[in-house]
N, C-alpha and C. Protein backbone atom coordinates (compact mmCIF):
# COMPACT_ATOMS: atom_id res chain seq x y z
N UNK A 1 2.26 -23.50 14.20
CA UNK A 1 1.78 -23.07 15.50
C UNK A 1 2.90 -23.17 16.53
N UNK A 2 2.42 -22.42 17.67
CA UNK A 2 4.00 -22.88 19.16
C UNK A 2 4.08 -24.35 18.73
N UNK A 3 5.31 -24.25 19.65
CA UNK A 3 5.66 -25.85 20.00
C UNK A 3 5.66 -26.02 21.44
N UNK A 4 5.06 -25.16 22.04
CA UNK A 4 4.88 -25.03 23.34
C UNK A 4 3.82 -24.89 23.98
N UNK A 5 3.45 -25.10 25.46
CA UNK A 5 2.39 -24.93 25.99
C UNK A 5 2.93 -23.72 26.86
N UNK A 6 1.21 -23.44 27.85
CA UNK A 6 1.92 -21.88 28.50
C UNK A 6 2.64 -22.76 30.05
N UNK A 7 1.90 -23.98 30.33
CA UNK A 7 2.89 -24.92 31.46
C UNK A 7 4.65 -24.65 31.09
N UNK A 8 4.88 -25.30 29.83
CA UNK A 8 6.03 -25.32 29.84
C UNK A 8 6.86 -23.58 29.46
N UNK A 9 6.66 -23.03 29.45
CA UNK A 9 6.71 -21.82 29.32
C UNK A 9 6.83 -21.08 30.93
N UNK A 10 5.99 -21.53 31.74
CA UNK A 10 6.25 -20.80 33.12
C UNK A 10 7.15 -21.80 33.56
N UNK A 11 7.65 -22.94 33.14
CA UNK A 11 8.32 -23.95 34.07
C UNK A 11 9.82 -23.29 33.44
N UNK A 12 9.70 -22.51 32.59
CA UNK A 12 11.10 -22.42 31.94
C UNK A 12 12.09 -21.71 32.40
N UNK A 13 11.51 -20.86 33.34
CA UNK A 13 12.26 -19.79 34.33
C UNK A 13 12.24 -18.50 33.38
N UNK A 14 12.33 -18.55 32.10
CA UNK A 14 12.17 -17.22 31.21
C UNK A 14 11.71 -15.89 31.86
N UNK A 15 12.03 -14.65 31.46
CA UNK A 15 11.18 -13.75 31.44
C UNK A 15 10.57 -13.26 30.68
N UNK A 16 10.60 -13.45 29.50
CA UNK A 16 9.70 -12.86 28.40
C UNK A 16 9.86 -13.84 27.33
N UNK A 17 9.09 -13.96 26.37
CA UNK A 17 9.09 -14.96 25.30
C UNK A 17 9.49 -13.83 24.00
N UNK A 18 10.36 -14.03 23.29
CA UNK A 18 10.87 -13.50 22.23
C UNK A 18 10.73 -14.12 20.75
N UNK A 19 10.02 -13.68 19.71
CA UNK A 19 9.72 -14.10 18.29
C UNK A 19 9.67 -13.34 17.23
N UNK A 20 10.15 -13.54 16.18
CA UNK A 20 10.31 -12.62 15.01
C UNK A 20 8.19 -12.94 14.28
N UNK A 21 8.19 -11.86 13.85
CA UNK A 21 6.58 -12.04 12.89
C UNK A 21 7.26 -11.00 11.74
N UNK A 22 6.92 -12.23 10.68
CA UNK A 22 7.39 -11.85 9.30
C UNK A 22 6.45 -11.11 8.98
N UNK A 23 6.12 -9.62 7.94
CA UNK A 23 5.25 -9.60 7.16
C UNK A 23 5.80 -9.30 6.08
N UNK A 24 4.81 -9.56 4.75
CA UNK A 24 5.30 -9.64 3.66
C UNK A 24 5.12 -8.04 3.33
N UNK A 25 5.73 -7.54 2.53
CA UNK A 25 5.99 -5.99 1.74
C UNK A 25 4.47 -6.30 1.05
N UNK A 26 3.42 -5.32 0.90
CA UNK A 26 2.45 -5.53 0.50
C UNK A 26 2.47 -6.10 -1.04
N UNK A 27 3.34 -5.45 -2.37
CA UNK A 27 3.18 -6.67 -3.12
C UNK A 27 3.72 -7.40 -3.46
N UNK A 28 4.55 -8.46 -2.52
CA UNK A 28 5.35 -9.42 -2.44
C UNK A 28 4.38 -11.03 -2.72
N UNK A 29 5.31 -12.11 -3.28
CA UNK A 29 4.47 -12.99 -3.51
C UNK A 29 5.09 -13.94 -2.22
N UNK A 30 6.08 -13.72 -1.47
CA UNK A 30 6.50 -14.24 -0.41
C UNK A 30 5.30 -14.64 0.60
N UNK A 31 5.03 -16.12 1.09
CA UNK A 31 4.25 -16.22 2.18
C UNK A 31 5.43 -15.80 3.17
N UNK A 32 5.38 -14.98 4.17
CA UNK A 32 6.22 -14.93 5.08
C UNK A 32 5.17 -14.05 6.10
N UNK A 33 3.86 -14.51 6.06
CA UNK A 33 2.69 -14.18 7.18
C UNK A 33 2.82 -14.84 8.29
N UNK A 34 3.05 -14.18 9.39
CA UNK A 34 3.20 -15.11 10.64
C UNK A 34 2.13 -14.96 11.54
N UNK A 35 0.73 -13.81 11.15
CA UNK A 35 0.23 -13.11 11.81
C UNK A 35 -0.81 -14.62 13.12
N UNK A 36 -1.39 -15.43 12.41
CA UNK A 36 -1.65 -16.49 13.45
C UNK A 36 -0.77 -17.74 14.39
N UNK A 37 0.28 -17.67 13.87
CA UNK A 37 1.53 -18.07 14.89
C UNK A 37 1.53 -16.78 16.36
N UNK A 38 1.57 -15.24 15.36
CA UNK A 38 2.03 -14.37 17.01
C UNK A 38 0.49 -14.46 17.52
N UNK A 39 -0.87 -14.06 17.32
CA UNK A 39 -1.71 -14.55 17.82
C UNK A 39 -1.67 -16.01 19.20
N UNK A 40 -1.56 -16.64 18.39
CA UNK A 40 -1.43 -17.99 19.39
C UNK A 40 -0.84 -17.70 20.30
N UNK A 41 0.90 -17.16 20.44
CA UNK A 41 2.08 -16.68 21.11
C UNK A 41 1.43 -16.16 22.34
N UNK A 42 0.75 -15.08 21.68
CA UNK A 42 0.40 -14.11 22.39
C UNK A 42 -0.76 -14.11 23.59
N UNK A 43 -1.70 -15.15 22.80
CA UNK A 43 -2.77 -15.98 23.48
C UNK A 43 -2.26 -16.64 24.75
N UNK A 44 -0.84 -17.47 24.48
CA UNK A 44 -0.55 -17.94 25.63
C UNK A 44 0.20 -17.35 26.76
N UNK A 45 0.94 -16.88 26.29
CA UNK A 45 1.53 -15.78 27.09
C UNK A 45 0.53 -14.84 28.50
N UNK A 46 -0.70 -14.19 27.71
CA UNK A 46 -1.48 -13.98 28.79
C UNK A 46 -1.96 -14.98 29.50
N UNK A 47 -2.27 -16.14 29.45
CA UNK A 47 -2.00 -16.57 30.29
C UNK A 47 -1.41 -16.85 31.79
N UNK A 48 -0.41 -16.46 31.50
CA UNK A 48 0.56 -17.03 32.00
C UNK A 48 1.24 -15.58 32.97
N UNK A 49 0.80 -14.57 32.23
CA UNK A 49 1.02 -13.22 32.47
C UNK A 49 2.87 -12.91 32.30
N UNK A 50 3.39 -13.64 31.08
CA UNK A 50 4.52 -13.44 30.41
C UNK A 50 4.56 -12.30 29.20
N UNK A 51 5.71 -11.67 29.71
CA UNK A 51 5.78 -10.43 27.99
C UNK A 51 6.08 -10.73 26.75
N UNK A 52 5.58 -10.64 25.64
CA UNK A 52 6.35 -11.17 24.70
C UNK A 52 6.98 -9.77 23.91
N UNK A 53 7.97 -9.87 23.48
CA UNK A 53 9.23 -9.34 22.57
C UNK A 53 9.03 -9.84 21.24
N UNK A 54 8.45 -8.77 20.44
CA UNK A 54 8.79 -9.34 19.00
C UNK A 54 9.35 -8.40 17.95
N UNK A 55 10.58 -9.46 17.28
CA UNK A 55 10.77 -8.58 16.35
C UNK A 55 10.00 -8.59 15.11
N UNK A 56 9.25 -7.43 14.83
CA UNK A 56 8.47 -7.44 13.46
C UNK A 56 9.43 -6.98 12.20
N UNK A 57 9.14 -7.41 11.24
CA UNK A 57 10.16 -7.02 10.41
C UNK A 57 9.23 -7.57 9.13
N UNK A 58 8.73 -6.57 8.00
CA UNK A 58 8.34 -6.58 6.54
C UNK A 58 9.56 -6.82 5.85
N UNK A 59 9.29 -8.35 4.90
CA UNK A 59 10.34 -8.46 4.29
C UNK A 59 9.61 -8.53 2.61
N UNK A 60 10.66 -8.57 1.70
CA UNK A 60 10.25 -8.60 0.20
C UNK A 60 10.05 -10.09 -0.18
N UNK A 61 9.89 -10.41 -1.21
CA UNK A 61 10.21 -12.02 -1.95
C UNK A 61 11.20 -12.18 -2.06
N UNK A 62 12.67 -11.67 -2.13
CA UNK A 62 14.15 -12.28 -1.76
C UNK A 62 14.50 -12.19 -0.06
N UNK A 63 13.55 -12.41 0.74
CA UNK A 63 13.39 -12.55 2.17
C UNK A 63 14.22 -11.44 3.14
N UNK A 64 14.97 -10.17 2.29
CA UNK A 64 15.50 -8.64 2.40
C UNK A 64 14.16 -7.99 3.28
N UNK A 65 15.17 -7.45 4.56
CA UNK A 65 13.90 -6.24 5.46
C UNK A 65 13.50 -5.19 4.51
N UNK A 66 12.51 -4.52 4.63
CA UNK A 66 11.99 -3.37 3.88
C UNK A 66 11.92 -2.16 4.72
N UNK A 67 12.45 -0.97 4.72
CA UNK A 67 12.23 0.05 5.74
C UNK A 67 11.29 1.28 5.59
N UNK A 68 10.24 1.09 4.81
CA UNK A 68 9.20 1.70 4.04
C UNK A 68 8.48 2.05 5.26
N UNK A 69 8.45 3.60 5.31
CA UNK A 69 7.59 3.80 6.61
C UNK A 69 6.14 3.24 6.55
N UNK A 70 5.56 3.00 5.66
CA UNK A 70 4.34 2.22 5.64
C UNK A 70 4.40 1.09 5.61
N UNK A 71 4.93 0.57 5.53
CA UNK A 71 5.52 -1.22 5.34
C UNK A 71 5.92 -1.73 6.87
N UNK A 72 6.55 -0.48 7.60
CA UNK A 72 6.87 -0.66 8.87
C UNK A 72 5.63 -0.51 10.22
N UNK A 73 5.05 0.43 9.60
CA UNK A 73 3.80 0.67 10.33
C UNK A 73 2.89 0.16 10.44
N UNK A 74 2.45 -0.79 9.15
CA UNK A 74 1.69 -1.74 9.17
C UNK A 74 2.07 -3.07 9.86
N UNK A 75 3.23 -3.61 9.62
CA UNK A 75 3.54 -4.62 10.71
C UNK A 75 3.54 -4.31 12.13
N UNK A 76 4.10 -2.84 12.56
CA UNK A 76 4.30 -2.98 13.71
C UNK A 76 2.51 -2.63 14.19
N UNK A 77 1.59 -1.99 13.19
CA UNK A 77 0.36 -2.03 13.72
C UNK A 77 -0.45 -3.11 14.50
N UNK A 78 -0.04 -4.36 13.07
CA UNK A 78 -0.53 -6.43 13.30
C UNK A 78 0.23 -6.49 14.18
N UNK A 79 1.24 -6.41 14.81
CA UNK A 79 1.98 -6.65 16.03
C UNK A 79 1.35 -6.49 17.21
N UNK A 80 1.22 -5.03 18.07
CA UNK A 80 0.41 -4.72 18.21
C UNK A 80 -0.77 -5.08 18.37
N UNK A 81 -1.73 -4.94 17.47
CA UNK A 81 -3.21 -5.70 17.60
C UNK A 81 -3.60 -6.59 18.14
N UNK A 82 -2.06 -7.72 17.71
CA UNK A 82 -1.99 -9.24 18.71
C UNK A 82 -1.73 -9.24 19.77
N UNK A 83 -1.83 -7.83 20.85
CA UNK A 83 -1.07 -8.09 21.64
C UNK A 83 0.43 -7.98 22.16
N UNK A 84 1.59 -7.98 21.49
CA UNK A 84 2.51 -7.65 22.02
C UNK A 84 3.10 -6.75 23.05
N UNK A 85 3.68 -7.30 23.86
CA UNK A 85 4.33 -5.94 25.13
C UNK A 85 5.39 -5.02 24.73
N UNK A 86 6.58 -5.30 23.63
CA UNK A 86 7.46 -4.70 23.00
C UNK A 86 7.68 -4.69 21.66
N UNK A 87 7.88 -3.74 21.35
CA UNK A 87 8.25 -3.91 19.31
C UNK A 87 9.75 -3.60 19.40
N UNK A 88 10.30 -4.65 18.47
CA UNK A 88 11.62 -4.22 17.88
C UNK A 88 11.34 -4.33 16.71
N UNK A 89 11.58 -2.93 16.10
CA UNK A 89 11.60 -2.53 14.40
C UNK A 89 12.48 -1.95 13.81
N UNK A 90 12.99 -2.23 12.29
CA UNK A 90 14.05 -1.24 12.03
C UNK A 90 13.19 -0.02 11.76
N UNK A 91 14.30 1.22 11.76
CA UNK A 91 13.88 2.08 11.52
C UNK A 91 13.24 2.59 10.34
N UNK A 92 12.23 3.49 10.15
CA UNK A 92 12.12 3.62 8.77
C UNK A 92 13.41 4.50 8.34
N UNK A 93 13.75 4.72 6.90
CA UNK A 93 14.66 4.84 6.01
C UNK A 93 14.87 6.67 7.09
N UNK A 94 13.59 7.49 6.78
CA UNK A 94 13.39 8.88 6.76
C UNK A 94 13.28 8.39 8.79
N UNK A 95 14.14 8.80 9.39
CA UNK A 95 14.34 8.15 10.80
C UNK A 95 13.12 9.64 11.66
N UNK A 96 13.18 10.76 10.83
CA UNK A 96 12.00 11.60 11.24
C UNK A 96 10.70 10.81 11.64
N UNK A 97 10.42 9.85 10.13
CA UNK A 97 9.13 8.82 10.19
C UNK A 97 8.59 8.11 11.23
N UNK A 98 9.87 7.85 11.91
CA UNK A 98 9.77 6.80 13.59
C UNK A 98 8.76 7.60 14.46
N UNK A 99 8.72 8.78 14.33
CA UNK A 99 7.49 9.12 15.52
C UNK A 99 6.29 8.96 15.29
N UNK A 100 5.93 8.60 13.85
CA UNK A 100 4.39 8.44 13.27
C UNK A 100 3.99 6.56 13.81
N UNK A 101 5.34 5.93 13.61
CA UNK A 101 5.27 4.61 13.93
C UNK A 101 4.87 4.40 15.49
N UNK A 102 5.86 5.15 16.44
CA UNK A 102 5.88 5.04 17.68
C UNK A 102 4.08 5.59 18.52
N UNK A 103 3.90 6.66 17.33
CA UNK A 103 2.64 7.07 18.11
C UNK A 103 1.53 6.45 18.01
N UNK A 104 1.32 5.29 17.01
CA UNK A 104 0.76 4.33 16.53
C UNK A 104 0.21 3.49 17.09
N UNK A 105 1.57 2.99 17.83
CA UNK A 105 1.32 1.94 18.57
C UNK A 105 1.34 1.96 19.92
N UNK A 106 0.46 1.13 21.15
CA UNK A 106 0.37 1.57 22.23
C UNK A 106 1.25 0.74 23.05
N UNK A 107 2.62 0.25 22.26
CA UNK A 107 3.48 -0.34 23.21
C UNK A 107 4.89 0.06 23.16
N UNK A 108 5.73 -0.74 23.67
CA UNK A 108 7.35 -0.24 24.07
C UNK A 108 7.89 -0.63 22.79
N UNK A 109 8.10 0.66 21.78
CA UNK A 109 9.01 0.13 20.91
C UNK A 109 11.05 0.68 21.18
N UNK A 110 11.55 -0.47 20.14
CA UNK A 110 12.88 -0.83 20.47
C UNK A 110 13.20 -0.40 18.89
N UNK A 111 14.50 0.19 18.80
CA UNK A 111 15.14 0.22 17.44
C UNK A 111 16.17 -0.81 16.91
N UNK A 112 16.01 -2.62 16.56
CA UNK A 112 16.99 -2.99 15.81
C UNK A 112 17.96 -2.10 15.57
N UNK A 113 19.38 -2.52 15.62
CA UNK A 113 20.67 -2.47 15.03
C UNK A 113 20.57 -2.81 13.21
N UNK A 114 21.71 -2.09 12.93
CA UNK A 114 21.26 -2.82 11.17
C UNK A 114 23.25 -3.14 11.13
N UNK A 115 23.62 -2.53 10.15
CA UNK A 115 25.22 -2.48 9.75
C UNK A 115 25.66 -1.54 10.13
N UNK A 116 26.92 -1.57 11.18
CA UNK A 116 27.71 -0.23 12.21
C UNK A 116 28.15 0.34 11.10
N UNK A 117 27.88 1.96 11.82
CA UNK A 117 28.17 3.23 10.97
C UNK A 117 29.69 3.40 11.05
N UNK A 118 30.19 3.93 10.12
CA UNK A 118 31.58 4.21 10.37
C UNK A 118 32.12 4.86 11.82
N UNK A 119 31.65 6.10 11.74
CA UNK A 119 31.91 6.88 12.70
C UNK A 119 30.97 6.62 14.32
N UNK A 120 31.45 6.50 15.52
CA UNK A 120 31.00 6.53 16.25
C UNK A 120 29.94 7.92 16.21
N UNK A 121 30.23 9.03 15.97
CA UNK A 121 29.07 10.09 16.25
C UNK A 121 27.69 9.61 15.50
N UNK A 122 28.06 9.19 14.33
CA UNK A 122 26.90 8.91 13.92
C UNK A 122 26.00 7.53 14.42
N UNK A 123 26.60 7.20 14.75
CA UNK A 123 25.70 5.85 15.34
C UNK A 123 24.67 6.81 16.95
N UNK A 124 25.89 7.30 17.31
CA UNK A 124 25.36 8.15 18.57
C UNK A 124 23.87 9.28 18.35
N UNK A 125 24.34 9.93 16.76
CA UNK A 125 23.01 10.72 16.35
C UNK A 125 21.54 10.11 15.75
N UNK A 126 22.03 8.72 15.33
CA UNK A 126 20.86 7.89 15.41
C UNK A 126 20.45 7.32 16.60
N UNK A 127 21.01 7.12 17.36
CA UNK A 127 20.23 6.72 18.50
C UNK A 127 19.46 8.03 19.05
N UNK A 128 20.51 9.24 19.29
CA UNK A 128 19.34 10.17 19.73
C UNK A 128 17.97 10.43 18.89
N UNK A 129 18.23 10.40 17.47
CA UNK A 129 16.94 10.58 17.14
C UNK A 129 15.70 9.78 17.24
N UNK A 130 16.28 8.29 17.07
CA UNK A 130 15.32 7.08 17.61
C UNK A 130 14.98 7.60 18.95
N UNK A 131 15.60 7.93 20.19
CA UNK A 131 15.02 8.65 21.19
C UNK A 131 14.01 9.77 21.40
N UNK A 132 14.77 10.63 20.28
CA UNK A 132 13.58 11.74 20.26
C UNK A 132 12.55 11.60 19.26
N UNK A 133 12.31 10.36 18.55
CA UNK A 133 10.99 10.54 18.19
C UNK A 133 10.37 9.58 18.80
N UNK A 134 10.64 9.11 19.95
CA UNK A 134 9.97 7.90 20.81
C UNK A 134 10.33 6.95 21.23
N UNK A 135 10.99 6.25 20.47
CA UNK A 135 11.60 5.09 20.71
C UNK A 135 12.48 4.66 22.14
N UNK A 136 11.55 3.69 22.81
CA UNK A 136 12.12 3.01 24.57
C UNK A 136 13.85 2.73 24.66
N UNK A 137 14.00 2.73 23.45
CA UNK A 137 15.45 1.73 23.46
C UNK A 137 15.98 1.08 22.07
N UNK A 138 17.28 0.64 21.98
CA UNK A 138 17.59 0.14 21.26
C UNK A 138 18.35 -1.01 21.49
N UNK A 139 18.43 -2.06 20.14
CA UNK A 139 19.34 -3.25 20.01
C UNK A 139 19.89 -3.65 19.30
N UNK A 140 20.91 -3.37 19.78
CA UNK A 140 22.02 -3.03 18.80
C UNK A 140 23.00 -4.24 19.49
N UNK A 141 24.27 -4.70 18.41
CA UNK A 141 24.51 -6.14 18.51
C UNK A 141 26.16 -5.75 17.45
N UNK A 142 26.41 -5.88 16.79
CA UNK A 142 27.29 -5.82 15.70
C UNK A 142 27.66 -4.02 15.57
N UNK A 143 27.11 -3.44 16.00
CA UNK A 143 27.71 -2.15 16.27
C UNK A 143 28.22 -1.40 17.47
N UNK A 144 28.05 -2.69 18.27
CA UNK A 144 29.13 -2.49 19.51
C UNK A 144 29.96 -3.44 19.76
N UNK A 145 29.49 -4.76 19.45
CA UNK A 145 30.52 -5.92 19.55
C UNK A 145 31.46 -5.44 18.50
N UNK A 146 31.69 -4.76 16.97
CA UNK A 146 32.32 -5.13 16.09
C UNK A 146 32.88 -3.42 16.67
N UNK A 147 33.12 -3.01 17.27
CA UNK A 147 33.62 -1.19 17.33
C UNK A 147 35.15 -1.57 18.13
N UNK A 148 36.08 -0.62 17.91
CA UNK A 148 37.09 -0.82 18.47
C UNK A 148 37.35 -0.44 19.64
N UNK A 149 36.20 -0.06 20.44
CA UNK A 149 36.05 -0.16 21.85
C UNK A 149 34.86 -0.56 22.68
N UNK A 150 34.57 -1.62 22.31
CA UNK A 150 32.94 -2.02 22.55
C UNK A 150 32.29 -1.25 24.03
N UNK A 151 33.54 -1.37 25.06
CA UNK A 151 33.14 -0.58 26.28
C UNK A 151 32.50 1.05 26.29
N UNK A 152 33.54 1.44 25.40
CA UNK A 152 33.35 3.04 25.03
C UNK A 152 32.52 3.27 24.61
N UNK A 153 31.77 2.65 23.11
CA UNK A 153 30.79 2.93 22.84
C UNK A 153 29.58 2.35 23.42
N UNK A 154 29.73 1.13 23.87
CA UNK A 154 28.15 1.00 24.81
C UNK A 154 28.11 1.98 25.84
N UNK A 155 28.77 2.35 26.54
CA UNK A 155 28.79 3.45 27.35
C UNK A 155 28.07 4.90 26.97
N UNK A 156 28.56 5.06 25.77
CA UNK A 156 28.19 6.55 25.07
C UNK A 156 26.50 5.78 24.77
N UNK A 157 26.41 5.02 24.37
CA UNK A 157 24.92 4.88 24.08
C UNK A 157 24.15 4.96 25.00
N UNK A 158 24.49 4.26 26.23
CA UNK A 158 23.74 4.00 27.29
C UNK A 158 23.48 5.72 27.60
N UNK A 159 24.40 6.65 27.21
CA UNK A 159 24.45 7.82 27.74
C UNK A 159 22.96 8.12 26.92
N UNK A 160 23.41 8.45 25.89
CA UNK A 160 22.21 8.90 24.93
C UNK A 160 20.69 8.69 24.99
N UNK A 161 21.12 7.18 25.08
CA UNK A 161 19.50 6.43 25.60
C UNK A 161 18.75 7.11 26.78
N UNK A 162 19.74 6.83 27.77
CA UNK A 162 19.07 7.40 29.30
C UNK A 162 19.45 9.40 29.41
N UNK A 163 19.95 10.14 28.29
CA UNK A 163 20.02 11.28 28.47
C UNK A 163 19.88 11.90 27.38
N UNK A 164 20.06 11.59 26.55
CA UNK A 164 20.59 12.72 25.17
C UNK A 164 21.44 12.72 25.40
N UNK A 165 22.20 13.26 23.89
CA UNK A 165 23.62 13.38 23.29
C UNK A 165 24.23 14.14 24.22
N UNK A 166 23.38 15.25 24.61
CA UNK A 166 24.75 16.62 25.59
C UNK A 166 25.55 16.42 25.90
């Protein structure tokens, strides 16, 4: 369960409370159910009238993300259900799939970062498409810190995000 109350939580100065909710790949023997931990989370949070941020993420029994557009949809559905104000999910594999996910759910989803693409364009054409099939935003971490111009390319993203590629 938290280790927190929603007191200490507004005393914290925070703006949003941030938590990963595991789900397991449906036939995985992995407990990695978090679904009454984000419940609780989430419970307190209204309270308090704090957002919570979660990253959902279906993993297998060697504790590996799964990008199974149904595997993804179903977590980010239990996400969701509990309540959450934002989803961060990876994408599914078929990145077309992201708009079935996004329309799903009635909150702000975010696209996880995974391993930087070689080429800057392509990192740039995944983000537009995460854009154009819905997706609020992305977070991305290791594909701009690790690029040989971290400025340049957060820049070009920020472009994409707030415009399209043009």
């Amino acid at each position: 369960m938290c280790n927190c109350n929603a007191d200490e939580i507004a005393r914290s100065g925070a703006d949003a409370v941030t938590c990963f909710f595991l789900v397991n790949e449906p036939d995985a023997a992995r407990v990695a159910d978090h679904r009454a931990h984000l419940a609780e989370i989430t419970r307190i949070c209204r309270q308090i009238g704090y957002p919570v941020i979660v990253e959902a993420l279906v993993v297998d029994d060697q504790g590996h993300t799964v990008r199974k557009t149904r595997d993804i949809l179903r977590a980010a559905r239990l996400a969701a259900e509990l309540g959450v104000s934002v989803l961060k999910i990876d994408s599914p594999l078929e990145i077309a799939d992201l708009e079935v996910v996004v329309g799903s759910v009635n909150v702000l989803v975010c696209i996880r970062g995974g391993t930087p693409r070689d080429k800057e364009v392509d990192t740039l054409a995944d983000v537009d498409a995460y854009m154009q099939a819905g997706a609020r935003g992305i977070v991305y971490g290791r594909s701009i810190f690790q690029a040989v111009d971290p400025a340049h390319i957060l820049s070009n993203i920020h472009r994409v995000v707030h415009g399209g590629i043009a």
